[in-house]
C-alpha atoms as a PDB file:
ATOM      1  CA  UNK A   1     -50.936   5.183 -41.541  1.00  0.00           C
ATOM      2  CA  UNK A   2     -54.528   4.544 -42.492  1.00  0.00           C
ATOM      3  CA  UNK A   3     -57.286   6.581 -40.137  1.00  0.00           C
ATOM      4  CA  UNK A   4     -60.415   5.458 -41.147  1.00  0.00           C
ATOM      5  CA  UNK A   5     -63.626   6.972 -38.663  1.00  0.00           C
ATOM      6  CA  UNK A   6     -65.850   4.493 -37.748  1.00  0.00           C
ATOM      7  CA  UNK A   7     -68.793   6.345 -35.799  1.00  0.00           C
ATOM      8  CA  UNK A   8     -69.466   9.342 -33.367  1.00  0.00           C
ATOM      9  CA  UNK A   9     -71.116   8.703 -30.010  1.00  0.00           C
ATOM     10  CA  UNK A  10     -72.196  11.573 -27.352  1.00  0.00           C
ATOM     11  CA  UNK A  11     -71.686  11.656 -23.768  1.00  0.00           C
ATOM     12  CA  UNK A  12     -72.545  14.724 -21.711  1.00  0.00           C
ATOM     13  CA  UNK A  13     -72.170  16.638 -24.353  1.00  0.00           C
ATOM     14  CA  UNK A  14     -68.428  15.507 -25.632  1.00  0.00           C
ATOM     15  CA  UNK A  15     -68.113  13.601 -28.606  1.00  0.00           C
ATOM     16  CA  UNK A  16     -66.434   9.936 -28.570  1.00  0.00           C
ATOM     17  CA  UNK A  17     -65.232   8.650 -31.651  1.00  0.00           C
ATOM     18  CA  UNK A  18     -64.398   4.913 -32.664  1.00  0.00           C
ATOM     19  CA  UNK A  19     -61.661   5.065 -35.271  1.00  0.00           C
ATOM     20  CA  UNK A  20     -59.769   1.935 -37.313  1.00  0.00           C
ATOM     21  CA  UNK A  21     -56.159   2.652 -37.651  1.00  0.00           C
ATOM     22  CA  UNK A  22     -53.908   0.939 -39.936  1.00  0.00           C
ATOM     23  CA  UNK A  23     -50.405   1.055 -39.359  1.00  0.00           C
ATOM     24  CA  UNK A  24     -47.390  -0.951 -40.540  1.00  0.00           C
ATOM     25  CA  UNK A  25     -47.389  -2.280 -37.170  1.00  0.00           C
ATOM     26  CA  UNK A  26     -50.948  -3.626 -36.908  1.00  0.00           C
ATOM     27  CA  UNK A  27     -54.508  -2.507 -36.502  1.00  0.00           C
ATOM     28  CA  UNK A  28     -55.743  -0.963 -33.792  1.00  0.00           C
ATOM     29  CA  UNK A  29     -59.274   0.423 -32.659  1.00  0.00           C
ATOM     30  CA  UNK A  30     -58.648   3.980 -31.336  1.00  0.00           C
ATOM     31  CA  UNK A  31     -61.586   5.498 -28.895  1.00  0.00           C
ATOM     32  CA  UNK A  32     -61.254   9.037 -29.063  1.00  0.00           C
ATOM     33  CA  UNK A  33     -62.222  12.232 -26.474  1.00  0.00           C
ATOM     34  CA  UNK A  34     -61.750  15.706 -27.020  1.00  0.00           C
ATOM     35  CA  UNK A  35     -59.544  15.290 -24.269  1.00  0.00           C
ATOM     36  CA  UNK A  36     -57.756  11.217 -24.675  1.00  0.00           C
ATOM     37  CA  UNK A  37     -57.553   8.523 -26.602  1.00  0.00           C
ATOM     38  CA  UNK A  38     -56.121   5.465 -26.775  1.00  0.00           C
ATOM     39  CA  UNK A  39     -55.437   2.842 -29.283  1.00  0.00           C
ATOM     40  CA  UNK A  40     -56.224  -1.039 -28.758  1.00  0.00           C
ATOM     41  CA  UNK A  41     -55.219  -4.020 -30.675  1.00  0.00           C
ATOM     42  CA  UNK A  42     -57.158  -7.408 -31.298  1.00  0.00           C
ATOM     43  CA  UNK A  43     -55.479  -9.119 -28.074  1.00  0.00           C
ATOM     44  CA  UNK A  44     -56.310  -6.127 -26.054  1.00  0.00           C
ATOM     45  CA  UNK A  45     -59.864  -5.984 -26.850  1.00  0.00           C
ATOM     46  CA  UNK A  46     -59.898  -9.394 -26.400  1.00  0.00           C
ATOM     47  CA  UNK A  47     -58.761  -8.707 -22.910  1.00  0.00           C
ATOM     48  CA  UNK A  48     -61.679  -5.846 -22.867  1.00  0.00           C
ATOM     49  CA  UNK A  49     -64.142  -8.306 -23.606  1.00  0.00           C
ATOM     50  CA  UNK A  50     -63.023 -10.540 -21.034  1.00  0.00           C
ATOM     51  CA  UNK A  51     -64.015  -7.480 -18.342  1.00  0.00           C
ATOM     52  CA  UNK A  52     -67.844  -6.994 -16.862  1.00  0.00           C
ATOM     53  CA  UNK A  53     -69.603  -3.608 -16.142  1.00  0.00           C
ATOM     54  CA  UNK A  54     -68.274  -3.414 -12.656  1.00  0.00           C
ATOM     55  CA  UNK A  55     -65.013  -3.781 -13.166  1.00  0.00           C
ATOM     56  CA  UNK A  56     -65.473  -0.773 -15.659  1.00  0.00           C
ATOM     57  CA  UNK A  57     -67.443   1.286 -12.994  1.00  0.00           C
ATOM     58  CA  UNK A  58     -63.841   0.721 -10.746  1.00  0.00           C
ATOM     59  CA  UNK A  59     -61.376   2.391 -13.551  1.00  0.00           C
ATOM     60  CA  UNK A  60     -60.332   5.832 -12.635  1.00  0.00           C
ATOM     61  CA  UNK A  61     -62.314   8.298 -13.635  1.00  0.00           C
ATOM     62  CA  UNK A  62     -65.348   6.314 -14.435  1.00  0.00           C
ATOM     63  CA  UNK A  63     -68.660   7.837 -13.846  1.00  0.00           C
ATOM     64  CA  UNK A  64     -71.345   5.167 -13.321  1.00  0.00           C
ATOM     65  CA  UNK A  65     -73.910   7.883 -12.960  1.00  0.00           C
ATOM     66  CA  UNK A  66     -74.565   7.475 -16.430  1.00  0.00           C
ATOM     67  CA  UNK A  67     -74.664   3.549 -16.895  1.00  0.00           C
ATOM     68  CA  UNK A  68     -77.993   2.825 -17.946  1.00  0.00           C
ATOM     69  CA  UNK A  69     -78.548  -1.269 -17.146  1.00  0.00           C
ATOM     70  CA  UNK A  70     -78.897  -3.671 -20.029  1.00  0.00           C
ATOM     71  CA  UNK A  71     -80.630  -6.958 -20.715  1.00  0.00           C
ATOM     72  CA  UNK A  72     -78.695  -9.128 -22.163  1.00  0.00           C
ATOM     73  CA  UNK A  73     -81.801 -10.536 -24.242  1.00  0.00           C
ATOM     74  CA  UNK A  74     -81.701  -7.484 -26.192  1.00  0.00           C
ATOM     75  CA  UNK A  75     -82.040  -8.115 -29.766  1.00  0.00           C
ATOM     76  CA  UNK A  76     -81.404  -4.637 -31.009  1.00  0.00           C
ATOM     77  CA  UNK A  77     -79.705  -4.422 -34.358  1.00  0.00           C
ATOM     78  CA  UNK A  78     -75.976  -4.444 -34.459  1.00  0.00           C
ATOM     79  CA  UNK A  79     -74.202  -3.000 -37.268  1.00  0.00           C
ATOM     80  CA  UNK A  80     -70.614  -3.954 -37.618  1.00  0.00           C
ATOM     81  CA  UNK A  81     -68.155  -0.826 -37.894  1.00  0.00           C
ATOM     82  CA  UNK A  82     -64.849  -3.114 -38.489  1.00  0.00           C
ATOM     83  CA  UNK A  83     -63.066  -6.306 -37.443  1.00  0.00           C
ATOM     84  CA  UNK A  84     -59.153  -5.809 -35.186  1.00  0.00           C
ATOM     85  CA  UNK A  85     -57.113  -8.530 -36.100  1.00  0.00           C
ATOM     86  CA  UNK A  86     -53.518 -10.149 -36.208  1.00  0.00           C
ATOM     87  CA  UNK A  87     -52.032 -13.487 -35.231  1.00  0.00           C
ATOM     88  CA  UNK A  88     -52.659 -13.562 -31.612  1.00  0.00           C
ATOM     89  CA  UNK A  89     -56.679 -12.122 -31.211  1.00  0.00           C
ATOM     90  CA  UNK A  90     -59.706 -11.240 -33.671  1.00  0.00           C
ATOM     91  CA  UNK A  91     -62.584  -9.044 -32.713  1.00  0.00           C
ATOM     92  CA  UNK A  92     -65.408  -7.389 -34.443  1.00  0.00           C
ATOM     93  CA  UNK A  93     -66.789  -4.481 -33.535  1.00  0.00           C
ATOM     94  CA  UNK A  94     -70.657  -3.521 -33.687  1.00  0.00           C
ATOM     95  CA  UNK A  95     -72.471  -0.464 -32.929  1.00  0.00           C
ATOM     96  CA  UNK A  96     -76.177  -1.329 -31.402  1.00  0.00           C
ATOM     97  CA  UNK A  97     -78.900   1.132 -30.980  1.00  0.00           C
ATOM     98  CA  UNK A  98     -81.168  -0.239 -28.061  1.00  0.00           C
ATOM     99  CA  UNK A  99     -83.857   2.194 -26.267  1.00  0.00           C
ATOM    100  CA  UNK A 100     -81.154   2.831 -23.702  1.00  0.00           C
ATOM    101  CA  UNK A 101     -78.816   4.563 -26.241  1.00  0.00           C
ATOM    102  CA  UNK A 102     -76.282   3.182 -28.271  1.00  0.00           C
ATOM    103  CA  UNK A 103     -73.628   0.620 -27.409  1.00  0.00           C
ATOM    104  CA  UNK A 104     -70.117  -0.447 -28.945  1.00  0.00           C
ATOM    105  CA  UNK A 105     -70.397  -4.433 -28.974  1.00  0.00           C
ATOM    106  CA  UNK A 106     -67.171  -5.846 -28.929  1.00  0.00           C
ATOM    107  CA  UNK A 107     -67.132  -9.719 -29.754  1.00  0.00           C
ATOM    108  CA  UNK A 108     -64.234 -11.855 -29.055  1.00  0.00           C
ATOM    109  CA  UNK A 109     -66.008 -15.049 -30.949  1.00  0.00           C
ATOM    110  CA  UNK A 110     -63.197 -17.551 -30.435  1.00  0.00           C
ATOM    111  CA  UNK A 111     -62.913 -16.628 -26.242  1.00  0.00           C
ATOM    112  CA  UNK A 112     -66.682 -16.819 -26.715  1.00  0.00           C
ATOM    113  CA  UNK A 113     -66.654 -13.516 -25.273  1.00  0.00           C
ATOM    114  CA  UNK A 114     -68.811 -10.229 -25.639  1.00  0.00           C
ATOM    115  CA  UNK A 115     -69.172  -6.948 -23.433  1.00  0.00           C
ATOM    116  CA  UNK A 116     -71.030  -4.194 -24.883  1.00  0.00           C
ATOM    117  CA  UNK A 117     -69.803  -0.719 -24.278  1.00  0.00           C
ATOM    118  CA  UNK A 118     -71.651   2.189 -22.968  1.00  0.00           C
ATOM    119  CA  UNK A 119     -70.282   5.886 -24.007  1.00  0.00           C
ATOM    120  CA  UNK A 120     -69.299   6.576 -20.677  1.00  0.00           C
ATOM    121  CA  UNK A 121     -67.378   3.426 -20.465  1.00  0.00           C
ATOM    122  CA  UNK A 122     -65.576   3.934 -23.947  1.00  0.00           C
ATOM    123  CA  UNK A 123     -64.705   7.836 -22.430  1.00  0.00           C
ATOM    124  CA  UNK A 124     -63.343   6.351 -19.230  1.00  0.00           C
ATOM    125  CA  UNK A 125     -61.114   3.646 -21.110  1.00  0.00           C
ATOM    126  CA  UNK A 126     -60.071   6.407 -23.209  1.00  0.00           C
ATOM    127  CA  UNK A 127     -58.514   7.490 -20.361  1.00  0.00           C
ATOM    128  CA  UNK A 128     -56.583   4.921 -19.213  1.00  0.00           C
ATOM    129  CA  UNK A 129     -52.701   4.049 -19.451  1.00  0.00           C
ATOM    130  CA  UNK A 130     -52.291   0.195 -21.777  1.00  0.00           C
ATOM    131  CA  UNK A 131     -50.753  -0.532 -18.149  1.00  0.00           C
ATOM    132  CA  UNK A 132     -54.668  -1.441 -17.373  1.00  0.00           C
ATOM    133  CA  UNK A 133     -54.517  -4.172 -20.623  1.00  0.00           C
ATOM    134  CA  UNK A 134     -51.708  -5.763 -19.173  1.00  0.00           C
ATOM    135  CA  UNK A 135     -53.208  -6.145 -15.785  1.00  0.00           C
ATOM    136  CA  UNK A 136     -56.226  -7.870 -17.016  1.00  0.00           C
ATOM    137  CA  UNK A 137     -54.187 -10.161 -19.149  1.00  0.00           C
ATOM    138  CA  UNK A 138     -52.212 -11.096 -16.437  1.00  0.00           C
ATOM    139  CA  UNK A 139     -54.981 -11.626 -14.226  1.00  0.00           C
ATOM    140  CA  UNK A 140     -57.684 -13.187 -16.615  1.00  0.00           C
ATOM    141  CA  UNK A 141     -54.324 -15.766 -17.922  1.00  0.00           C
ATOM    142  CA  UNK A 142     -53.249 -17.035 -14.162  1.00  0.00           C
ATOM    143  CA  UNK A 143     -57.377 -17.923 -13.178  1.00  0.00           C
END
């Protein structure tokens, strides 16, 4: 298994990292607290990018005190960390600095589909069970 460490972002004081992992099974983009983690593949950030702040700001634990708002003008730079791919999904992954802090961009190009990712909202997914990722799938598929 390949860990390769993408970036470091801080929340509160706790440090988030965004890490590639390579396995025999597939590639995966693993968010990472001091205290969680979990490990997406392309289809399930696919599904992530499919999601809007709000529905974000309703995960458990989520702490939308410390969602700053974005415009979705901004033409910060984006720097891309890594792409998550395998038959199914593809997604590349930026980071973007804007004056409100930096982001995680995650861009599902052939849904047409991008969310960017404040640190509070990559903490509170690393929190979460993959039972979340199958709910949206099953959601955003029968609309």
């Amino acid at each position: 298994m390949n860990h390769i460490p993408l970036t470091q972002l801080d929340v509160k004081g706790d440090s988030i990292g965004l890490n590639r992992i390579e396995t025999p099974k597939g590639e995966r983009l693993e968010i990472e607290t001091p205290t969680s983690s979990i490990r997406l593949d392309a289809v399930a950030l696919e599904a992530l990018a499919w999601q809007n702040h709000d529905t974000l700001a309703n995960l458990s634990g989520a702490d939308a005190t410390h969602r700053s708002p974005i415009r979705e003008d901004d033409s910060a730079e984006r720097t891309q960390l890594t792409t998550v791919s395998n038959e199914f999904g593809f997604v590349t992954v930026y980071e973007m600095n804007t004056e409100s802090g930096a982001r995680i961009v995650l861009n599902a190009e052939k849904q047409g589909e991008v969310i960017r990712l404040f640190p509070t909202e990559l903490e509170t997914l690393a929190q979460q069970d993959h039972n979340l990722i199958t709910r949206w799938l099953r959601s955003d598929l029968n609309d």
